[in-house]
Protein backbone atom coordinates (compact mmCIF):
# COMPACT_ATOMS: atom_id res chain seq x y z
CA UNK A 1 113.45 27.11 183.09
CA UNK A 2 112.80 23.91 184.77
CA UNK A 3 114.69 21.53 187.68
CA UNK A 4 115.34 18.05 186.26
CA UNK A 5 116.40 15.06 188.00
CA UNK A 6 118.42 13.12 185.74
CA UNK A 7 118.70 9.77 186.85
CA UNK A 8 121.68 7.64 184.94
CA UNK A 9 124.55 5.67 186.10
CA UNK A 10 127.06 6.13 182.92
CA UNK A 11 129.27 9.19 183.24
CA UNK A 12 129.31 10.19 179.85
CA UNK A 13 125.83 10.09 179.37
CA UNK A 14 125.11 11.73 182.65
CA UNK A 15 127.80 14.90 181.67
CA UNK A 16 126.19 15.32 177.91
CA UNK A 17 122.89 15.18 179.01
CA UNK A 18 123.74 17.56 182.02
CA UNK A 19 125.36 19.94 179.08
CA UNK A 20 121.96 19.80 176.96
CA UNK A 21 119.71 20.28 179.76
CA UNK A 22 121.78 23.27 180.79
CA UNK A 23 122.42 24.75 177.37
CA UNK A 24 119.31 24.74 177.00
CA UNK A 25 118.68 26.95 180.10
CA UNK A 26 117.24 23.79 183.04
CA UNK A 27 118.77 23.37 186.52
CA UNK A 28 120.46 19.73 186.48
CA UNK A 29 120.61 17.42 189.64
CA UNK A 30 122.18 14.27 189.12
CA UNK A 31 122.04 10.75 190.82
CA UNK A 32 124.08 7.61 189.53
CA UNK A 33 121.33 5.18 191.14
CA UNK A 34 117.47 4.62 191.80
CA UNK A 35 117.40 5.54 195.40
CA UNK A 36 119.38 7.98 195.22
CA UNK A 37 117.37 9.69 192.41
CA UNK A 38 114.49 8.71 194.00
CA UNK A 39 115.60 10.35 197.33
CA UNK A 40 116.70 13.19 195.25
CA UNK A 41 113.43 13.64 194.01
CA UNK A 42 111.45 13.26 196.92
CA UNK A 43 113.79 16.25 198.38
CA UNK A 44 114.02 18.29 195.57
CA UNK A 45 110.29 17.90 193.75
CA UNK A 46 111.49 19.03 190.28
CA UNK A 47 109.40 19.25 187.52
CA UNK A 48 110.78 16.36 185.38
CA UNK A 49 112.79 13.50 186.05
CA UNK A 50 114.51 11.85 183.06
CA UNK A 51 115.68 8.24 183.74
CA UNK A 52 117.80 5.06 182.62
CA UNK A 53 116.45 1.92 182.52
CA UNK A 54 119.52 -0.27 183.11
CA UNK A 55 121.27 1.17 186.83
CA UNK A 56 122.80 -0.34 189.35
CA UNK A 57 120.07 -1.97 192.08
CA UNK A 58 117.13 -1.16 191.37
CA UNK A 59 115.84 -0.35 187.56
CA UNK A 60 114.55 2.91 185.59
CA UNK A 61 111.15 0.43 185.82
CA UNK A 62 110.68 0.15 189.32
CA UNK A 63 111.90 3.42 189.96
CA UNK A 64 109.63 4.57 187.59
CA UNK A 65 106.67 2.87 189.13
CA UNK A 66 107.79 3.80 192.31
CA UNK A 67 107.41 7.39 191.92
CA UNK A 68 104.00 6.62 190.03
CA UNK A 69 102.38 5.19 193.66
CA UNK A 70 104.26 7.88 195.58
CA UNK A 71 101.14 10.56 196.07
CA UNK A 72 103.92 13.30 196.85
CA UNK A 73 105.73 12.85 194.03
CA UNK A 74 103.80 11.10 191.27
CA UNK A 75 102.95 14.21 189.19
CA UNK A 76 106.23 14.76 188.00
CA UNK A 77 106.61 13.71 184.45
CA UNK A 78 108.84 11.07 184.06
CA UNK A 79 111.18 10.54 180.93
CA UNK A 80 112.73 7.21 180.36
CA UNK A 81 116.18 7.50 177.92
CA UNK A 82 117.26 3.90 177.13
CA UNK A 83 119.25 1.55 175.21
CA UNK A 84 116.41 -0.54 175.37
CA UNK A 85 114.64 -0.40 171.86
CA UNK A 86 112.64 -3.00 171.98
CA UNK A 87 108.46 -1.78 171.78
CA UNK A 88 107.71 -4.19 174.64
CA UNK A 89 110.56 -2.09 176.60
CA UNK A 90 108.57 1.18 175.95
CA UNK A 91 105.45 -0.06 176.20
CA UNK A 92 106.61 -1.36 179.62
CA UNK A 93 108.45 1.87 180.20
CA UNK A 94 104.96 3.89 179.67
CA UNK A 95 103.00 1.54 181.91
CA UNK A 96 105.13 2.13 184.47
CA UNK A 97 104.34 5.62 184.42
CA UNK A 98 106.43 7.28 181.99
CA UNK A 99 105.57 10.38 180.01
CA UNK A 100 107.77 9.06 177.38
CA UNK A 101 110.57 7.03 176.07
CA UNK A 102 112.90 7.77 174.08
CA UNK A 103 115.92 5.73 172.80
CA UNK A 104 119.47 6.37 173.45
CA UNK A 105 121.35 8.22 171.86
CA UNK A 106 118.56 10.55 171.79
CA UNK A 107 119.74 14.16 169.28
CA UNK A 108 119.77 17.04 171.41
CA UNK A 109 117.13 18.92 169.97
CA UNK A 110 115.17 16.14 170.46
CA UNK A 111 115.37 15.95 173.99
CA UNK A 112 115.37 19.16 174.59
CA UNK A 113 111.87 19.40 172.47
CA UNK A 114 110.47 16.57 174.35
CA UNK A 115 111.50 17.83 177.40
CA UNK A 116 110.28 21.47 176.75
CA UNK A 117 106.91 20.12 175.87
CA UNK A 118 106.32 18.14 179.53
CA UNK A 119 107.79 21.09 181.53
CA UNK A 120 105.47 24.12 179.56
């Protein structure tokens, strides 16, 4: 199906996630960190990039943005998966640049929906 970057610095979350995404038929790349992921992307140009807000260095934000003024990359949809459930933080999240937010613990068909729908 598609290549995702998945972009998230807890280990659990990164190897469920990675199960979904595969289960569900996607190539997985992973990065613990923004630059990295961001790197990772810029190497890779997959066609979605889901990301945490809260990582070490740099944030989900202004990685998000980031990739949003990068003309090489900034047509990849970008889905932020957060603890933060505030509507300021997705509000935030979608200015950035985000396709969408959705907030942790996202279900699995969920995601994969969501996902499925950006990546058609």
């Amino acid at each position: 199906m598609a290549r995702i970057v998945l972009i998230e610095d807890s280990p659990t979350d990164r190897a469920v996630f990675t199960q979904w995404l595969r289960r569900a038929g996607h190539e997985v790349l992973e990065a613990d960190n923004a630059e990295d992921g961001l790197q990772l992307v810029r190497d890779q140009v997959p066609q979605l990039v889901l990301m945490d807000v809260v990582l070490p260095g740099m944030s989900g934000f202004q990685a998000t943005r980031a990739m949003a003024r990068d003309a090489a990359i900034k047509h990849i949809p970008v889905i932020i998966v957060s603890t933060k459930a505030m509507e300021t933080d997705k509000a935030w999240g979608l200015r950035q640049g985000a396709a969408d937010y959705i907030v942790k613990p996202p279900r699995e068909d969920e995601l994969i929906a969501r996902i499925n729908e950006l990546v058609a």
